[in-house]
C-alpha atoms as a PDB file:
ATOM      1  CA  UNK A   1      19.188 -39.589   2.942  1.00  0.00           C
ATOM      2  CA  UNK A   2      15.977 -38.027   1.672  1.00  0.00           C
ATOM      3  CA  UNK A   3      15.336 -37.678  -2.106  1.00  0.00           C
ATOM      4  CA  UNK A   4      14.477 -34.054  -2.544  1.00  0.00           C
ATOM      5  CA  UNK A   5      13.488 -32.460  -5.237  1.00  0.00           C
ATOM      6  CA  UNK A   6      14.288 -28.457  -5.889  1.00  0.00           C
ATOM      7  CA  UNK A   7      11.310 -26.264  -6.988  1.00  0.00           C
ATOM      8  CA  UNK A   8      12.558 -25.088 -10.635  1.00  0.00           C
ATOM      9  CA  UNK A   9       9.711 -22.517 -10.999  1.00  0.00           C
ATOM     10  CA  UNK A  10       6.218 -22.098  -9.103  1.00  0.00           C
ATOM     11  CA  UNK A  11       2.671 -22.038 -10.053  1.00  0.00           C
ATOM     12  CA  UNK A  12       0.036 -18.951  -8.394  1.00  0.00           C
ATOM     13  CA  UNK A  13      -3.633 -20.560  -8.001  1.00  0.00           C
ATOM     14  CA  UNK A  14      -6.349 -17.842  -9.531  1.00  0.00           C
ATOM     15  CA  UNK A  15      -9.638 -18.261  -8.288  1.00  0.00           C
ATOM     16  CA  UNK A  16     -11.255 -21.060 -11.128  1.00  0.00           C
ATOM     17  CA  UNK A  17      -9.913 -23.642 -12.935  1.00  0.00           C
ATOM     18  CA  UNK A  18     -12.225 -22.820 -15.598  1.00  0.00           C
ATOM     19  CA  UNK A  19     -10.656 -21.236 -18.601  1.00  0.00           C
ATOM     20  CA  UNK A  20     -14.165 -18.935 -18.913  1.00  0.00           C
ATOM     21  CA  UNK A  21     -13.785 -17.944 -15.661  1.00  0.00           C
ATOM     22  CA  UNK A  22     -11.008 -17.185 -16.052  1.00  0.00           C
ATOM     23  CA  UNK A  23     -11.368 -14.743 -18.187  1.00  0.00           C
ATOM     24  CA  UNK A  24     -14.022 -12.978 -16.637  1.00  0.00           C
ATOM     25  CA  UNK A  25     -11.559 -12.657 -13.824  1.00  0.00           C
ATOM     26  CA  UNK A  26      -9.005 -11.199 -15.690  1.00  0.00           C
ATOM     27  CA  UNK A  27     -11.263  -8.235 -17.328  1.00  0.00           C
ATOM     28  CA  UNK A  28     -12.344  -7.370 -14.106  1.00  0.00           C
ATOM     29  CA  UNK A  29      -9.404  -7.040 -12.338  1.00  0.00           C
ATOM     30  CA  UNK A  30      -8.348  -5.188 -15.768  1.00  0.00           C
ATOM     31  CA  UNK A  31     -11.405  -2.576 -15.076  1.00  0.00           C
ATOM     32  CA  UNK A  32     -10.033  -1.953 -11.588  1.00  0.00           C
ATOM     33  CA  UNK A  33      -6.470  -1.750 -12.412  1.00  0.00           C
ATOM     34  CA  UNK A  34      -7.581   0.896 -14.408  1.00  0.00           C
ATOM     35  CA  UNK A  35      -9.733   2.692 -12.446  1.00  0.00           C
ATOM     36  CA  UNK A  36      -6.660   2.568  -9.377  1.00  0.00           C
ATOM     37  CA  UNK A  37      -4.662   4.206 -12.221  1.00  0.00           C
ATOM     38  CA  UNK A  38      -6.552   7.126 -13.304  1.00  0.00           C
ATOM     39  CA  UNK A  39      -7.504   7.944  -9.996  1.00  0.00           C
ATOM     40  CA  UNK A  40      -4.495   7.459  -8.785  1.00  0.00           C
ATOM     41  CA  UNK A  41      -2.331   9.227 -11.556  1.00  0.00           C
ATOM     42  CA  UNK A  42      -4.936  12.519 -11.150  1.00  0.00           C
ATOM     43  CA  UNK A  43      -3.882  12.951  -7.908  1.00  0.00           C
ATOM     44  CA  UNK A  44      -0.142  12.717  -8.810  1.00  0.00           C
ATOM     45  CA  UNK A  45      -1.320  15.254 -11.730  1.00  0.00           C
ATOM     46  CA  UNK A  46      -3.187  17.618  -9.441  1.00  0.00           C
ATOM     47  CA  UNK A  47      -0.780  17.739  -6.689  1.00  0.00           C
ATOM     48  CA  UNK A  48       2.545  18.141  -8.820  1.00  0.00           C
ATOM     49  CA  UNK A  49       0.835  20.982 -11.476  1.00  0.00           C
ATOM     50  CA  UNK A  50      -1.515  22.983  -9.539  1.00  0.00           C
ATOM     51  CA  UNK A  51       0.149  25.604  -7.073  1.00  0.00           C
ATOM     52  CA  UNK A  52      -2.198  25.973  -4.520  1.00  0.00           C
ATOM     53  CA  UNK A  53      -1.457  22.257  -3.845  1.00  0.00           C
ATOM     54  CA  UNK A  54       1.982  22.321  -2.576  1.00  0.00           C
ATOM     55  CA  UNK A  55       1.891  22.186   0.484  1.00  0.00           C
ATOM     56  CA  UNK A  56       3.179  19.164   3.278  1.00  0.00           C
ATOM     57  CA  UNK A  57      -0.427  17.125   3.309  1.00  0.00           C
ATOM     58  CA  UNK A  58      -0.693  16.929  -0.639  1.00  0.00           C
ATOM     59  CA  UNK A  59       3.053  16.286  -1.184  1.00  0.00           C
ATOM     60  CA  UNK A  60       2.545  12.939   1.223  1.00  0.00           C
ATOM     61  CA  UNK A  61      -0.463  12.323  -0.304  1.00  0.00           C
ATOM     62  CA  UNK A  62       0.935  12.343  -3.909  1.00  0.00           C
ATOM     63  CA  UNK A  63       3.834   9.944  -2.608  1.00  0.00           C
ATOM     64  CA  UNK A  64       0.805   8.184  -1.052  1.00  0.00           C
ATOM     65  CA  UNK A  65      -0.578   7.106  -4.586  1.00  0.00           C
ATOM     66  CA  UNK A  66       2.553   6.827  -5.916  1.00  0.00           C
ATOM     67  CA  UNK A  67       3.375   3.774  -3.635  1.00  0.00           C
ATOM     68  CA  UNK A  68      -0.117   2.732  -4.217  1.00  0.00           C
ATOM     69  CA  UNK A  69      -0.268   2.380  -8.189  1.00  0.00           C
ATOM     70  CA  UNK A  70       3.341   0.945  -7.831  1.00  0.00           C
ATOM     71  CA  UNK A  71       1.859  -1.658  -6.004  1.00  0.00           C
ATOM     72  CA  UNK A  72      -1.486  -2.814  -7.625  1.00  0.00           C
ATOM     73  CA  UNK A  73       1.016  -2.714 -10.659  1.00  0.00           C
ATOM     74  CA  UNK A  74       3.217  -5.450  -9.013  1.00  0.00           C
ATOM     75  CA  UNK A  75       0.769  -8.545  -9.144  1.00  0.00           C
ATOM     76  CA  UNK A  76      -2.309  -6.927 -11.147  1.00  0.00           C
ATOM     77  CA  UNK A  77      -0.839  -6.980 -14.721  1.00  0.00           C
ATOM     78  CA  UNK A  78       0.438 -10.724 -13.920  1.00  0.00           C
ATOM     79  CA  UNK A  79      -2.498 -12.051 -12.638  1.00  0.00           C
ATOM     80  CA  UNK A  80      -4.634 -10.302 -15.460  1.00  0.00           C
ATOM     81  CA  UNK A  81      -1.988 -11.745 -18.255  1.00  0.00           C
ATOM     82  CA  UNK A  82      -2.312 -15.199 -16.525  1.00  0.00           C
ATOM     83  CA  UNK A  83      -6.459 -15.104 -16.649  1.00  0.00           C
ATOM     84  CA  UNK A  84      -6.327 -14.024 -20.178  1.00  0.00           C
ATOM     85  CA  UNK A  85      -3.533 -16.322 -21.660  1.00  0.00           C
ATOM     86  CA  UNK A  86      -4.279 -19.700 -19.027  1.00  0.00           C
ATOM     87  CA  UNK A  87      -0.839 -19.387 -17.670  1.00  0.00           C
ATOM     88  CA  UNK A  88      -0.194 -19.469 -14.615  1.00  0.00           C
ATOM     89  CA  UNK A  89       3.685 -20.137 -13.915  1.00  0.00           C
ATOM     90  CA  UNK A  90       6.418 -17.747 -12.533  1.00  0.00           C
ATOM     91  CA  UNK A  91       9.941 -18.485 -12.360  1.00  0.00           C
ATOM     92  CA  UNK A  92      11.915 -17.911  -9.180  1.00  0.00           C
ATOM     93  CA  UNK A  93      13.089 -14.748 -10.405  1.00  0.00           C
ATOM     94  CA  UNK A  94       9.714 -13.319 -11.415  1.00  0.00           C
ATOM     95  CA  UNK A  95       8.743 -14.693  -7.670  1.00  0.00           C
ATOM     96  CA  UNK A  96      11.570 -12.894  -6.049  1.00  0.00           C
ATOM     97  CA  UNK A  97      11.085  -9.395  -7.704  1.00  0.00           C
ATOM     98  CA  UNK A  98       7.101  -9.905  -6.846  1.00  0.00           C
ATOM     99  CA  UNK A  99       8.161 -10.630  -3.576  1.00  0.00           C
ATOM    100  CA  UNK A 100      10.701  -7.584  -3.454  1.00  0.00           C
ATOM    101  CA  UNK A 101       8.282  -5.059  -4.292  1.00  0.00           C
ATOM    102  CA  UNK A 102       5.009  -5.695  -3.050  1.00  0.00           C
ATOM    103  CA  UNK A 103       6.858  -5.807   0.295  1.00  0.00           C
ATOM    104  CA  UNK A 104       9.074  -2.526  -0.314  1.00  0.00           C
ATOM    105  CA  UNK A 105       5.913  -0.459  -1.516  1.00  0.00           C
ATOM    106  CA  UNK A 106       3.542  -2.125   1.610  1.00  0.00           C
ATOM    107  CA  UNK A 107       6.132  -1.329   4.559  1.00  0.00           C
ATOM    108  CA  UNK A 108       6.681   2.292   2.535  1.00  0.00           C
ATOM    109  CA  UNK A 109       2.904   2.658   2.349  1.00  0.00           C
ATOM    110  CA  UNK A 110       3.129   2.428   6.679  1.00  0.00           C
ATOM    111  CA  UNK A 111       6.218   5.240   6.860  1.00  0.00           C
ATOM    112  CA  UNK A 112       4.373   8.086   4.426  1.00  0.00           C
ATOM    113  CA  UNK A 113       1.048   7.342   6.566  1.00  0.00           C
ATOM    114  CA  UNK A 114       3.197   7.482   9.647  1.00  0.00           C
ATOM    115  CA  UNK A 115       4.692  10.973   8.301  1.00  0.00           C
ATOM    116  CA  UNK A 116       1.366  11.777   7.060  1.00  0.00           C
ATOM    117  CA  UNK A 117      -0.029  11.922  10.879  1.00  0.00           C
ATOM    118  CA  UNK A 118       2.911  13.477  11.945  1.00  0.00           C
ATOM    119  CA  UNK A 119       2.429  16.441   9.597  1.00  0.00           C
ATOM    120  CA  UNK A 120      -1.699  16.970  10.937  1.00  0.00           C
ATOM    121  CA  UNK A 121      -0.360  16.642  14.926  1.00  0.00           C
ATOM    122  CA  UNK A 122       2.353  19.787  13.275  1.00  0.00           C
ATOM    123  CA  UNK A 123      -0.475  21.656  11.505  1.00  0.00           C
ATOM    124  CA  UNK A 124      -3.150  21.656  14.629  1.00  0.00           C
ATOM    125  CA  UNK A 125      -1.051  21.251  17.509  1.00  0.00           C
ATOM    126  CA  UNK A 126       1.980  23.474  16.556  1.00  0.00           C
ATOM    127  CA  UNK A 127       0.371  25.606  14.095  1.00  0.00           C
ATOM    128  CA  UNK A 128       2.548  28.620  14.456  1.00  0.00           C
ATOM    129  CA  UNK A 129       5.660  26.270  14.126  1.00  0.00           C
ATOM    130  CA  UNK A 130       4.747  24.620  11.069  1.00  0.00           C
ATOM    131  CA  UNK A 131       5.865  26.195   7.976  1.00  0.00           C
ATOM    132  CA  UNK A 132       9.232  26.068  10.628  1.00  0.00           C
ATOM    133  CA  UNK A 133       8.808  22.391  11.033  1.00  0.00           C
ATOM    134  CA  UNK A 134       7.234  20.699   8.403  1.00  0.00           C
ATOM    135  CA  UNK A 135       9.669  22.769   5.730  1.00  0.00           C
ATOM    136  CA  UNK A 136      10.700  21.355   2.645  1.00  0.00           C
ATOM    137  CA  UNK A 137      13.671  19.530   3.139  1.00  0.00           C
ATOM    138  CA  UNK A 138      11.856  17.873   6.325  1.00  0.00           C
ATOM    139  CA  UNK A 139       9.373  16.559   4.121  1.00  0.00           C
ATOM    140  CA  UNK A 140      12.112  15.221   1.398  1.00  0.00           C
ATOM    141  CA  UNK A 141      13.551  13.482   4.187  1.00  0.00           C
ATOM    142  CA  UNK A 142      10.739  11.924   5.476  1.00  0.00           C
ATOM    143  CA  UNK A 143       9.217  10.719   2.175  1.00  0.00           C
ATOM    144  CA  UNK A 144      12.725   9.447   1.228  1.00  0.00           C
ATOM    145  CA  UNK A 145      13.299   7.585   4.760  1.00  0.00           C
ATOM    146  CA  UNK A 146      10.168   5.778   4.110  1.00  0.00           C
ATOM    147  CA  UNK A 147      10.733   4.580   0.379  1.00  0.00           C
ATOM    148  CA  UNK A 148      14.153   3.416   1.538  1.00  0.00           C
ATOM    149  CA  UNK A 149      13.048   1.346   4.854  1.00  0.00           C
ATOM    150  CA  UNK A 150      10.598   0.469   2.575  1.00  0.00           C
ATOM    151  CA  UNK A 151      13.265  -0.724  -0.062  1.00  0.00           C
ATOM    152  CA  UNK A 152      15.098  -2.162   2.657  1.00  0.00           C
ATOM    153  CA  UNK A 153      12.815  -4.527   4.242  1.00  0.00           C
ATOM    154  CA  UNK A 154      11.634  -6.014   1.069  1.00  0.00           C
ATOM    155  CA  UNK A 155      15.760  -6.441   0.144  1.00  0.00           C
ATOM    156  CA  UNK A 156      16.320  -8.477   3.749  1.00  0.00           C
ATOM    157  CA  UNK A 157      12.749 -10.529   3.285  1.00  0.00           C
ATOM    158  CA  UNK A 158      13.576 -11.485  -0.151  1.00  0.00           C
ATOM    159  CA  UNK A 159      17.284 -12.464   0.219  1.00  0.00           C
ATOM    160  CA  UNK A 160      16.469 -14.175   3.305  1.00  0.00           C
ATOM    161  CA  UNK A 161      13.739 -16.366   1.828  1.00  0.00           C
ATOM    162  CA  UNK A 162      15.427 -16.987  -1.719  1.00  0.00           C
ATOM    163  CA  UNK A 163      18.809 -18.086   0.044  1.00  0.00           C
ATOM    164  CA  UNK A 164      16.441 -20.832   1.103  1.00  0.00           C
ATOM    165  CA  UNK A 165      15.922 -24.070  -0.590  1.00  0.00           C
ATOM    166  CA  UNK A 166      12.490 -24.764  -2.230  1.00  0.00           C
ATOM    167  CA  UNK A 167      11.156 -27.938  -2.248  1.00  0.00           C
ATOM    168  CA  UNK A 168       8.543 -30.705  -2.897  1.00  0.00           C
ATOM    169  CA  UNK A 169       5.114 -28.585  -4.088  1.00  0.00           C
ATOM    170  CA  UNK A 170       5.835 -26.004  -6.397  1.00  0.00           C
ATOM    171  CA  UNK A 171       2.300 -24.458  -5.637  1.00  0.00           C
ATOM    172  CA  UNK A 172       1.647 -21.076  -4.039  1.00  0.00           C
ATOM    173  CA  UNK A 173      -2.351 -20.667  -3.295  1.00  0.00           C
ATOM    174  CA  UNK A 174      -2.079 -17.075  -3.590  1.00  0.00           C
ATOM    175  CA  UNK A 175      -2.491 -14.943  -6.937  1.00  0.00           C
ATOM    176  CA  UNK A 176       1.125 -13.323  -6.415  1.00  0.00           C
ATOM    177  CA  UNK A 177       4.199 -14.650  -4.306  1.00  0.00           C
ATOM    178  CA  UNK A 178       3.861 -13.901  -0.634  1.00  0.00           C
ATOM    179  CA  UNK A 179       5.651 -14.519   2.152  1.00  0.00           C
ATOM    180  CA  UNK A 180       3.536 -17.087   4.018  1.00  0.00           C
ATOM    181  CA  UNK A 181       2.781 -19.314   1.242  1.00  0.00           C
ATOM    182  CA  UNK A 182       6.896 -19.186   0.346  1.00  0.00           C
ATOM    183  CA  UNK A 183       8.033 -20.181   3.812  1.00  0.00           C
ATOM    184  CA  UNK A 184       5.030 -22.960   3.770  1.00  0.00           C
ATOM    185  CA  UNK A 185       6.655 -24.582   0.611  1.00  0.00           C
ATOM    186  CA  UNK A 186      10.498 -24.026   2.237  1.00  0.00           C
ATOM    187  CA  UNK A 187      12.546 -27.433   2.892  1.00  0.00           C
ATOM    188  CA  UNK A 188      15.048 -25.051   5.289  1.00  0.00           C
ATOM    189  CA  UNK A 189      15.655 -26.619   8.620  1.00  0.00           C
ATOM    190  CA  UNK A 190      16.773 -23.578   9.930  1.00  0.00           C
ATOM    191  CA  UNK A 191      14.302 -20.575   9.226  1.00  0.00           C
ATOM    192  CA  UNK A 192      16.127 -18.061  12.364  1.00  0.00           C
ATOM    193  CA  UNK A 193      16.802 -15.284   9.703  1.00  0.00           C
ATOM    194  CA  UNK A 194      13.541 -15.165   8.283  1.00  0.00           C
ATOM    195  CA  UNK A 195      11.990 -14.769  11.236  1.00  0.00           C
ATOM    196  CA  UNK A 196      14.704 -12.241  12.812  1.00  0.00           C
ATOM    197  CA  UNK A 197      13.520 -10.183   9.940  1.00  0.00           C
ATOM    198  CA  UNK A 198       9.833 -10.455  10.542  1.00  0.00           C
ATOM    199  CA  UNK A 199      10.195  -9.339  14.042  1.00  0.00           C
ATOM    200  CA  UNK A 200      12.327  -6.309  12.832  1.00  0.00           C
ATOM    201  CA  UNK A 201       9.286  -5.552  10.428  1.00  0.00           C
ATOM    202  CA  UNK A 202       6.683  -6.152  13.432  1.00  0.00           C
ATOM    203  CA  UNK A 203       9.028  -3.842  15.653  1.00  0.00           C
ATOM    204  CA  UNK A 204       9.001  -1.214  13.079  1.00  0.00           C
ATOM    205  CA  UNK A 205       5.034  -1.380  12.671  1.00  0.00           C
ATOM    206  CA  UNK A 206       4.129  -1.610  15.753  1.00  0.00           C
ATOM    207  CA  UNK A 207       5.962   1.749  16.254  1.00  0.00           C
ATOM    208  CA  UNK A 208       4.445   3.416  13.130  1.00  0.00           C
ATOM    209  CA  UNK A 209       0.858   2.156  14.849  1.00  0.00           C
ATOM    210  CA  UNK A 210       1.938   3.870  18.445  1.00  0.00           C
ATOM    211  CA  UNK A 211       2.857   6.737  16.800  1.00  0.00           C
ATOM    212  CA  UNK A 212       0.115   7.334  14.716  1.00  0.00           C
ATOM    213  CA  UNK A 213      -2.402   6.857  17.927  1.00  0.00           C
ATOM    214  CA  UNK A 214       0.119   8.907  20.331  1.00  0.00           C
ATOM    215  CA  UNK A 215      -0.546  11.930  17.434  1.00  0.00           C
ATOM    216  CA  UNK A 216      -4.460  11.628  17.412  1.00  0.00           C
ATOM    217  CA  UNK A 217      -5.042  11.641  21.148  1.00  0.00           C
ATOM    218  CA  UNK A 218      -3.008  14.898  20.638  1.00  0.00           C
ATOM    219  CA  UNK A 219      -4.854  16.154  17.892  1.00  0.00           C
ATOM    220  CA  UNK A 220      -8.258  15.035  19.482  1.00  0.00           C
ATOM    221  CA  UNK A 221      -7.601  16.637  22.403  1.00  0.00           C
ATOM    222  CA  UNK A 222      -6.756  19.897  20.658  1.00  0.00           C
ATOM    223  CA  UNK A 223      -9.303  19.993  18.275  1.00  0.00           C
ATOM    224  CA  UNK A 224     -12.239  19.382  21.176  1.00  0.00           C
ATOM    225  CA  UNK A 225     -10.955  22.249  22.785  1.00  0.00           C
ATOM    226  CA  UNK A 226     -11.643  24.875  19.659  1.00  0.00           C
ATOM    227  CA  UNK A 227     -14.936  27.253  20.884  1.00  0.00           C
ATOM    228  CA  UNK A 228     -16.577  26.938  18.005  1.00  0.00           C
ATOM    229  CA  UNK A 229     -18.103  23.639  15.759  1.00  0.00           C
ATOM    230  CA  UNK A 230     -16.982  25.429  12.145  1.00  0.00           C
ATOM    231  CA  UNK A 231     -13.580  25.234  13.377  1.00  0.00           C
ATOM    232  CA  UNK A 232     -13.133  21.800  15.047  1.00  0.00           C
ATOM    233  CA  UNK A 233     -14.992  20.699  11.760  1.00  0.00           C
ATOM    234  CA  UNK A 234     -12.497  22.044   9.567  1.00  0.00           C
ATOM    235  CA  UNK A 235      -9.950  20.644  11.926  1.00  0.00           C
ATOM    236  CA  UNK A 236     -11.246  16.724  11.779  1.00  0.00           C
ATOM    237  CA  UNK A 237     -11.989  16.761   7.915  1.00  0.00           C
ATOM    238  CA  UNK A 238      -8.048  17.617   7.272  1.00  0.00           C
ATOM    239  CA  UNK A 239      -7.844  14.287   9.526  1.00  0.00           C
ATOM    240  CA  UNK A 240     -10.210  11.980   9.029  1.00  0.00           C
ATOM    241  CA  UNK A 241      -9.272  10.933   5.557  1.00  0.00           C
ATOM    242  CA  UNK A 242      -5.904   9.867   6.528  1.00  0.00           C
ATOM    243  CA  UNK A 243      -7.126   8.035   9.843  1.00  0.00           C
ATOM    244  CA  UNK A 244      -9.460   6.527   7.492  1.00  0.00           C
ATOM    245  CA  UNK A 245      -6.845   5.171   4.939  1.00  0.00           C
ATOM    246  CA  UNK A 246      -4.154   4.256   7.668  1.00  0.00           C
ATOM    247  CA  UNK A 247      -7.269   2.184   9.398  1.00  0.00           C
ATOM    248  CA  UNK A 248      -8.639   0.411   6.223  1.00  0.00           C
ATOM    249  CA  UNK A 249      -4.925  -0.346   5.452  1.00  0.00           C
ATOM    250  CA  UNK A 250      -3.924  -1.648   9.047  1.00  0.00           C
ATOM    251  CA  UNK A 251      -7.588  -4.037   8.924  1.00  0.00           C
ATOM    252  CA  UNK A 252      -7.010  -5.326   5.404  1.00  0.00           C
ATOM    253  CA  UNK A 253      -3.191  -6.266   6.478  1.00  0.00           C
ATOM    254  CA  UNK A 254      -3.596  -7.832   9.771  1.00  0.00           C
ATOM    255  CA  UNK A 255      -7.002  -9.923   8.214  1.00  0.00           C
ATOM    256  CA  UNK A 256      -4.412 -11.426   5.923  1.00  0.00           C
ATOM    257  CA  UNK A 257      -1.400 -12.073   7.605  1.00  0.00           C
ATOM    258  CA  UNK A 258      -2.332 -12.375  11.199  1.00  0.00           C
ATOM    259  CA  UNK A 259      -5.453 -14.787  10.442  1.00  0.00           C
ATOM    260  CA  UNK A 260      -4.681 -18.138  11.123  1.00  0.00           C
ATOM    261  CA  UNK A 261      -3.367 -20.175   8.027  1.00  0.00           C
ATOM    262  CA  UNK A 262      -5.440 -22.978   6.735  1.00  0.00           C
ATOM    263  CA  UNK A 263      -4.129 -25.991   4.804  1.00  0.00           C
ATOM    264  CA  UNK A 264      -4.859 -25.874   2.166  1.00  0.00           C
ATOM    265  CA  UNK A 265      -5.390 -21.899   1.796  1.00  0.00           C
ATOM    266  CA  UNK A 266      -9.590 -21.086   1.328  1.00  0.00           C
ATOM    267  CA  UNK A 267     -10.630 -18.951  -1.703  1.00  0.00           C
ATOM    268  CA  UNK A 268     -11.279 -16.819   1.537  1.00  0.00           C
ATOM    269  CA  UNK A 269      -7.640 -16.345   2.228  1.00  0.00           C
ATOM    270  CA  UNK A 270      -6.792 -15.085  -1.611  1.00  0.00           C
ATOM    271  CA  UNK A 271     -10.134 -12.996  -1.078  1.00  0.00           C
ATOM    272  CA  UNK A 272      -8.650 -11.451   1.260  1.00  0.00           C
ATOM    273  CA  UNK A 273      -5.263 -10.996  -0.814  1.00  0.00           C
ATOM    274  CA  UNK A 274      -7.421  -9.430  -3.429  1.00  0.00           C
ATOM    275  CA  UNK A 275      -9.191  -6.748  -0.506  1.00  0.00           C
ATOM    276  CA  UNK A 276      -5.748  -6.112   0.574  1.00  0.00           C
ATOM    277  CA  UNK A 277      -3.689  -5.345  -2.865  1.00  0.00           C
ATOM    278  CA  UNK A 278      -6.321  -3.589  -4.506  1.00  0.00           C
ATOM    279  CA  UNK A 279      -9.169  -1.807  -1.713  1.00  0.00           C
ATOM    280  CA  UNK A 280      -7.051   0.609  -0.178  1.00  0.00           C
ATOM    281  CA  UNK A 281      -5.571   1.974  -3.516  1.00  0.00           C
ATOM    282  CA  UNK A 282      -9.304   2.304  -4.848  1.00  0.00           C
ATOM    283  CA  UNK A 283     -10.377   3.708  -2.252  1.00  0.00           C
ATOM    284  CA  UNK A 284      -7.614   6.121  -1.197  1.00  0.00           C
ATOM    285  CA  UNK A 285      -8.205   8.437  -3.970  1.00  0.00           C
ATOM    286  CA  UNK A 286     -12.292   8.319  -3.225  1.00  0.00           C
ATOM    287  CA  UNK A 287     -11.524   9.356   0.690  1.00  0.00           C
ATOM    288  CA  UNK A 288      -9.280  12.294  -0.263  1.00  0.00           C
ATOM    289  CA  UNK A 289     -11.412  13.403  -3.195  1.00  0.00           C
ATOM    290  CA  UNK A 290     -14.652  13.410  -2.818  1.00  0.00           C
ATOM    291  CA  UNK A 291     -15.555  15.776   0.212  1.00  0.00           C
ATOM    292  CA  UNK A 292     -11.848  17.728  -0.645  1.00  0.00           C
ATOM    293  CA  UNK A 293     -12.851  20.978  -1.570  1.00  0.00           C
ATOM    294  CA  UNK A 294      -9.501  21.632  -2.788  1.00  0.00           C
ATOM    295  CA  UNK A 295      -8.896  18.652  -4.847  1.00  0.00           C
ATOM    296  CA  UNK A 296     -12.220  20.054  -6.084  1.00  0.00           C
ATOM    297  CA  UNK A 297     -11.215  23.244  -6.854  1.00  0.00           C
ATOM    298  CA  UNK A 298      -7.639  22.237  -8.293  1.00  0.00           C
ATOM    299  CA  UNK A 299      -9.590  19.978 -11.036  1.00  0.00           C
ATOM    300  CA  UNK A 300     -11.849  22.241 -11.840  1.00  0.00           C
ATOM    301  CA  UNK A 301      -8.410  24.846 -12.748  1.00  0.00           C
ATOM    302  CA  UNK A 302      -6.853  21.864 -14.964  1.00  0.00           C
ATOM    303  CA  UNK A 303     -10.014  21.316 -16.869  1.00  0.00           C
ATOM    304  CA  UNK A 304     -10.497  24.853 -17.404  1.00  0.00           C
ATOM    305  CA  UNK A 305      -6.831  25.264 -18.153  1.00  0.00           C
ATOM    306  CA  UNK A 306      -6.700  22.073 -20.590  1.00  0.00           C
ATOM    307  CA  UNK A 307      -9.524  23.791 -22.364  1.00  0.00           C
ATOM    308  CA  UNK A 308      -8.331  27.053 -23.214  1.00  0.00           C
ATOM    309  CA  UNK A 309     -10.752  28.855 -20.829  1.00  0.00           C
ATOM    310  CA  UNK A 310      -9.913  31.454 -17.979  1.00  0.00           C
ATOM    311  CA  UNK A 311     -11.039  31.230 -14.405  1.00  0.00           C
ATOM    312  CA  UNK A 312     -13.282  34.629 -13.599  1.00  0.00           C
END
């Protein structure tokens, strides 16, 4: 019989073993956790207080950075805590919630962008159907479907990767539990339900992907056939933000977990960890912001409101 031992708790590699390093790393990644909250949480702000923002694009947009500073806040303050304190040990449980909700808030990430195209193809393709179609309650359901698949497919990964036994290297090479390193470190002969769940995910996100490109040839073709450039401009810049965040999410997602793993894991796989937990929340709020003349104008009301003064 072979003398196993069980993994008790784990240890998450940073990027240096040197405690100075160390350190740096963790105020860094401090400066951008902050800077993915307050732009995140503005958005939230803007879109829930300001009335000319309710509408179906900025309601899937604030559930947009809701999911994302959910998720930064998942590993982030851990890793940061870690740098700071040269600690670098979770226990199973720790692992297992990590695991739990970095997955639920990823796959619900993929549903809300999935909805989000869904709602543009509405707005340029139907657009005398849409306050019909894309009412209220539509858009409840939709945002709730995708926090609960979401919720549900980090539940099934979770309890079918803890029912497994851990043993022999306690080590994850990754600055937060994931799913490749946990099954790499797994003593289970039988790994059938794991991967039944993975395919379920695939299945699911390879839909989400069709679906997505099935509404832009739609809206593409539409748009090119407005007479006049003003209005297929205004037509692409209601678009091209969320093709833009869907894409940068889809690259930074398949560079991680569809590269080909290397044993041991390069600083070039948790680089790309890094570019996948924290770019696309940075950058989300940047892409919708910054050539959005109503996010504009809806900041400029708040500031003036906040201040006492009164628009002219």
């Amino acid at each position: 019989m072979t003398n196993v031992t069980l993994v008790a708790g784990f240890l998450l590699v940073g990027f240096s073993d040197i405690q100075e390093l160390q350190i740096v790393y963790g105020v860094l990644f401090l400066v951008i956790y902050l800077a993915i909250l307050m732009s995140n949480l503005l958005i939230i702000t803007l879109t829930t207080l300001d009335l000319q923002l309710q509408t179906p694009m900025y309601f899937f947009l604030k559930n947009l950075s809701c999911l994302d500073v959910f998720l930064v806040s998942v590993p982030i303050p851990n890793f940061i805590v870690n740098s700071l304190t040269n600690s670098n040990s979770i226990s199973p449980l720790g692992c297992a919630f990590q695991l739990l909700l970095i997955i639920s808030f990823s796959a619900g990430e993929v549903f809300v962008l999935t909805a989000m195209s869904y709602d543009r193809y509405v707005a340029i393709c139907c657009p005398l159907h849409y306050e019909v179609i894309m009412n209220g309650g539509a858009c409840v359901l939709m945002a709730g479907v995708s926090w609960a698949i979401g919720g549900l497919l980090g539940a099934l990964y979770t309890a079918g990767i803890f029912f497994m036994p851990f043993c022999g290297s306690n080590v994850i090479p990754q600055f937060f539990c994931d799913v490749s390193s946990l099954l790499r470190i797994s003593c289970s002969e039988t790994l059938l339900v794991v991967y039944t769940i993975i395919g379920v995910a695939m299945c699911l996100g390879i839909s989400c992907f069709i679906c997505i490109f099935i509404s832009y040839v739609y809206i593409f073709s539409t748009v090119l056939k407005i007479p006049t450039t003003k209005g297929q401009s205004k037509a692409f810049s209601t678009c091209f933000p969320h093709l833009i965040v869907f894409t940068l999410f889809i690259i930074t997602a398949c560079s991680l977990y569809l590269k080909p793993s290397s044993n041991p894991p390069t600083v070039i796989d948790r680089l790309l960890s890094v570019i996948y937990t924290v770019v696309p929340p940075i950058l989300n709020p940047v892409i919708y912001s910054l050539r959005n003349k109503d996010m504009k104008r809806a900041l400029m009301r708040l500031v003036h409101k906040t201040c006492g003064q009164e628009l002219i």
